[in-house]
Protein backbone atom coordinates (compact mmCIF):
# COMPACT_ATOMS: atom_id res chain seq x y z
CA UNK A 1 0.00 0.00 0.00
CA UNK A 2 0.77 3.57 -0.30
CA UNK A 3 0.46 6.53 1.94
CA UNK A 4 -0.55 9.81 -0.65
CA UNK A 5 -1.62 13.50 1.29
CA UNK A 6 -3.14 15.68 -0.98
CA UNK A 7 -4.96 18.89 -1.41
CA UNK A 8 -8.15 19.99 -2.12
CA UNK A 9 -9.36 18.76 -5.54
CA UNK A 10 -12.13 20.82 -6.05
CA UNK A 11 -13.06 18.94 -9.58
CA UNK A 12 -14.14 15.90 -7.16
CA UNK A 13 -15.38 17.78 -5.04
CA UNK A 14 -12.18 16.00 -2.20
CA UNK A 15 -11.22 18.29 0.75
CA UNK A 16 -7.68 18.18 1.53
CA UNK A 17 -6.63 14.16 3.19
CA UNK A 18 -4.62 11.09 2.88
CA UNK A 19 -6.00 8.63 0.99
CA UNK A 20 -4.17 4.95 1.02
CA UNK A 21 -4.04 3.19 -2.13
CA UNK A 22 -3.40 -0.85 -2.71
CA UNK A 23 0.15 -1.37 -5.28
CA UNK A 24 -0.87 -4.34 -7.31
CA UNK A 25 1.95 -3.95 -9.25
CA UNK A 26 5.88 -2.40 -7.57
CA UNK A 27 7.08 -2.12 -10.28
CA UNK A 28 4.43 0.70 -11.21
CA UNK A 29 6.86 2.64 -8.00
CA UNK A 30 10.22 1.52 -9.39
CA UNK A 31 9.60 2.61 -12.71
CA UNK A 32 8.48 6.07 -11.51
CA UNK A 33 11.87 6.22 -9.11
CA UNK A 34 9.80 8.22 -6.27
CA UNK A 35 10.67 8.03 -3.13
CA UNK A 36 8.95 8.95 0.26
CA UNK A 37 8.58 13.15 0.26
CA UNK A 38 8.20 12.78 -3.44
CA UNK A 39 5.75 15.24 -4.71
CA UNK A 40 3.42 12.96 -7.44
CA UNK A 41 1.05 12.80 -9.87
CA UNK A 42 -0.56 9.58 -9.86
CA UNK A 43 -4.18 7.41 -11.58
CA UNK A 44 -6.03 5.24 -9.50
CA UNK A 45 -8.87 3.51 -10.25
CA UNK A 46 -11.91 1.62 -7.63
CA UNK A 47 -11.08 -1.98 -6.95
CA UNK A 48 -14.03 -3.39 -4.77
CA UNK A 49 -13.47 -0.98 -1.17
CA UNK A 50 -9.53 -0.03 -2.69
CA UNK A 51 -8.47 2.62 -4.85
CA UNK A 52 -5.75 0.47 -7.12
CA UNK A 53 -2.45 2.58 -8.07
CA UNK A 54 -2.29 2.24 -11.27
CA UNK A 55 -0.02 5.30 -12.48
CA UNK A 56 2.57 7.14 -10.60
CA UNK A 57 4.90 9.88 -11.49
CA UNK A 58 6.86 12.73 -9.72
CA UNK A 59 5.53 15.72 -10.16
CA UNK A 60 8.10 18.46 -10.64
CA UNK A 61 6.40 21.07 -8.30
């Protein structure tokens, strides 16, 4: 699993949080190269209760 805080995205109507996410794949992280701090982008999609990483890059901000 991993730990991603966010802010506000007012487009789903999401206040600020931390929202956990399952890593079916680890690769999906090693490819990306982030590390913990990392500011991301990322895609995840509803699996059953989970939200399933399915795309994760830094960010650049």
């Amino acid at each position: 699993m991993i730990l991603v805080r966010h802010e506000a995205v007012a487009a789903l109507g999401m206040s600020a949080m931390e929202l956990m996410a399952v890593v079916g794949d680890p690769a999906v992280i090693d490819r990306a190269g982030v590390a913990p701090g990392d500011q991301v982008r990322l895609a995840v999609r509803q699996r059953d209760a989970d939200l399933l990483l399915i795309r994760i890059e830094k960010s650049g901000r």
